[in-house]
N, C-alpha and C. Protein backbone atom coordinates (compact mmCIF):
# COMPACT_ATOMS: atom_id res chain seq x y z
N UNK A 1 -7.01 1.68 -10.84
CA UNK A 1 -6.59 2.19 -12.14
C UNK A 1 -5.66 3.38 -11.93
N UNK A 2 -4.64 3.66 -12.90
CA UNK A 2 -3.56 4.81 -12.81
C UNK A 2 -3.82 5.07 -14.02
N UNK A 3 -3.65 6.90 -14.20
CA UNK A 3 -3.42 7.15 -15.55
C UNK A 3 -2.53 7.33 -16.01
N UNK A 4 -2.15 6.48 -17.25
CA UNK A 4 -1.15 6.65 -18.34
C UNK A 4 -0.37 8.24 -17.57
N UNK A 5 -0.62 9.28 -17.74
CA UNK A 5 0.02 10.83 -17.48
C UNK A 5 0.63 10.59 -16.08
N UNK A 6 0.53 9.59 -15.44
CA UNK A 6 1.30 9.17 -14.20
C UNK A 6 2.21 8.14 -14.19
N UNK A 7 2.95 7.64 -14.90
CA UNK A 7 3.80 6.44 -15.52
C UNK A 7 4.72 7.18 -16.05
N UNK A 8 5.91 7.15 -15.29
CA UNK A 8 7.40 7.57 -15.44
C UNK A 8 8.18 6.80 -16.51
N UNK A 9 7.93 5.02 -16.24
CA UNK A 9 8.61 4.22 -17.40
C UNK A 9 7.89 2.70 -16.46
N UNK A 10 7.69 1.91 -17.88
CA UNK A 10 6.89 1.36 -17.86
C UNK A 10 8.10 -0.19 -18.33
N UNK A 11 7.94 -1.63 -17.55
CA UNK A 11 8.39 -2.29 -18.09
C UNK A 11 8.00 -4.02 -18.44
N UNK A 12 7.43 -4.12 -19.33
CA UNK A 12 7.10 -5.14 -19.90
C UNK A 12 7.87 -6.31 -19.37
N UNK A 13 6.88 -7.20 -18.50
CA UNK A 13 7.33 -8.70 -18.18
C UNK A 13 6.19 -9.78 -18.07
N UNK A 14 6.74 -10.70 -18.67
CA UNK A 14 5.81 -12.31 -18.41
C UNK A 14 5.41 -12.72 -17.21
N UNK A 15 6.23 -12.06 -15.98
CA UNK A 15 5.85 -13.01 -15.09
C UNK A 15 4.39 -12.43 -14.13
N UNK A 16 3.59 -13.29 -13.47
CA UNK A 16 2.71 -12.88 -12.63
C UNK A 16 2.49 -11.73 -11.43
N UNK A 17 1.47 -11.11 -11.71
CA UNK A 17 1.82 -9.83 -10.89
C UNK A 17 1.48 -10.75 -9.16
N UNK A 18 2.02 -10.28 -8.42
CA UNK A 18 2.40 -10.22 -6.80
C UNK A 18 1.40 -10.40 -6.49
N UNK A 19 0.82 -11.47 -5.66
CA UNK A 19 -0.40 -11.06 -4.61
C UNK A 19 -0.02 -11.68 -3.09
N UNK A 20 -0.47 -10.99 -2.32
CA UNK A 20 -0.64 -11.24 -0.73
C UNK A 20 -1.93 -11.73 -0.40
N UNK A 21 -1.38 -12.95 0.12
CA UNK A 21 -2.60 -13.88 1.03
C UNK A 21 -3.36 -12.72 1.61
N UNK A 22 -4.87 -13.08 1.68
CA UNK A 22 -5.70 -12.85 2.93
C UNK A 22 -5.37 -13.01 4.36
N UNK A 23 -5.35 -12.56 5.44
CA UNK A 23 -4.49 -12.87 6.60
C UNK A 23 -6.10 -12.36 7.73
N UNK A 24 -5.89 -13.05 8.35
CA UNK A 24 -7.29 -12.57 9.62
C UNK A 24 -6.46 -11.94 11.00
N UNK A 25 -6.69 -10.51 11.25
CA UNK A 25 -5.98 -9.80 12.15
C UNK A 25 -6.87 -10.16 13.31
N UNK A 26 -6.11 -10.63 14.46
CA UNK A 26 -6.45 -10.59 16.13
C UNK A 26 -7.27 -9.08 16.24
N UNK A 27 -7.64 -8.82 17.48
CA UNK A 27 -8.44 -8.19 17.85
C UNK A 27 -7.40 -7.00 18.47
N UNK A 28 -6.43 -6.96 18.58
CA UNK A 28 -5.35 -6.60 19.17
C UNK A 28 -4.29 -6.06 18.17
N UNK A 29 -4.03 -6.72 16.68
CA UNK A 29 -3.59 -6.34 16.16
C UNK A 29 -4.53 -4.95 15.40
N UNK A 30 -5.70 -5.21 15.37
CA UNK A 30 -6.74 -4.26 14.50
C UNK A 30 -6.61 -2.77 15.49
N UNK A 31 -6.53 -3.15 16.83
CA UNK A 31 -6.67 -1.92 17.39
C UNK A 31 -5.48 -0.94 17.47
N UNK A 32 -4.04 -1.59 16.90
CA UNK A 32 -2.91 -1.53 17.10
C UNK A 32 -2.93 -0.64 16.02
N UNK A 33 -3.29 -1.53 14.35
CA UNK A 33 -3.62 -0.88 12.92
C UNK A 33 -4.38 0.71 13.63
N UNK A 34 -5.31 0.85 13.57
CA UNK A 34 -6.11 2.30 14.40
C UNK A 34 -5.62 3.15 14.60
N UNK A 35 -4.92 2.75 15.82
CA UNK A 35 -4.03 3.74 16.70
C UNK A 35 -3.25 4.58 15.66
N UNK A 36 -2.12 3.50 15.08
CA UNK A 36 -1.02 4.12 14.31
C UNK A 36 -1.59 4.82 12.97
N UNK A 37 -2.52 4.32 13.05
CA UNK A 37 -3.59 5.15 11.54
C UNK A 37 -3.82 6.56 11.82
N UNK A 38 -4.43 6.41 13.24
CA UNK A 38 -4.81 7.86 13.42
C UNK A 38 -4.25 8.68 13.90
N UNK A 39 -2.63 8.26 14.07
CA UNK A 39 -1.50 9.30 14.05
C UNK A 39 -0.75 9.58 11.96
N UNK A 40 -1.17 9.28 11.48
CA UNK A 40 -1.15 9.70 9.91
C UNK A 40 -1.92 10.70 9.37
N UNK A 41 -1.69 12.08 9.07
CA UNK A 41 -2.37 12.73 8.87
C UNK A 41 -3.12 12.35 7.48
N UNK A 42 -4.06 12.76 6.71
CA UNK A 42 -4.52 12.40 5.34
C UNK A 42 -3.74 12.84 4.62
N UNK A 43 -3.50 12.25 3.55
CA UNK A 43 -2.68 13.10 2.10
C UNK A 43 -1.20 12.53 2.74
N UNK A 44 -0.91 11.95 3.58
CA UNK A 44 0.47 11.98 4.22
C UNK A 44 1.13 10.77 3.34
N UNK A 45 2.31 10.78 2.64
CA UNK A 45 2.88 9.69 1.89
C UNK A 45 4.32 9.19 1.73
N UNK A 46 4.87 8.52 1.68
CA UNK A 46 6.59 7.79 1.93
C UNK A 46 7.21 8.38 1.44
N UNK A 47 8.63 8.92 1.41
CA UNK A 47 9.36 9.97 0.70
C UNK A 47 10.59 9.15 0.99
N UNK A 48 11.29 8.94 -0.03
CA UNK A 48 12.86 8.55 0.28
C UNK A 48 13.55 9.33 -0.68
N UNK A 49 14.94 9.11 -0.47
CA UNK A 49 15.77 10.19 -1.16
C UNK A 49 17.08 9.16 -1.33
């Protein structure tokens, strides 16, 4: 859930919202996910300009 007071502009469409398959990660990829996780500090988030 997001609150309304966080919605810049909002735009009304028919079509179906997006979903991504379920995918089963190797044992190798999970430890890979980890690693690079626990070089992310918390609170840390994407910034473009």
């Amino acid at each position: 859930m997001i609150s309304v007071d966080k919605i810049d502009c909002f735009v009304p469409s028919s079509r179906p919202l997006l979903s991504i398959p379920d995918c089963r990660l190797s044992d190798v990829e999970r430890q890979i996910g980890e690693h690079v996780a626990s070089l992310i500090p918390d609170g840390a988030t994407i910034h473009g300009e």
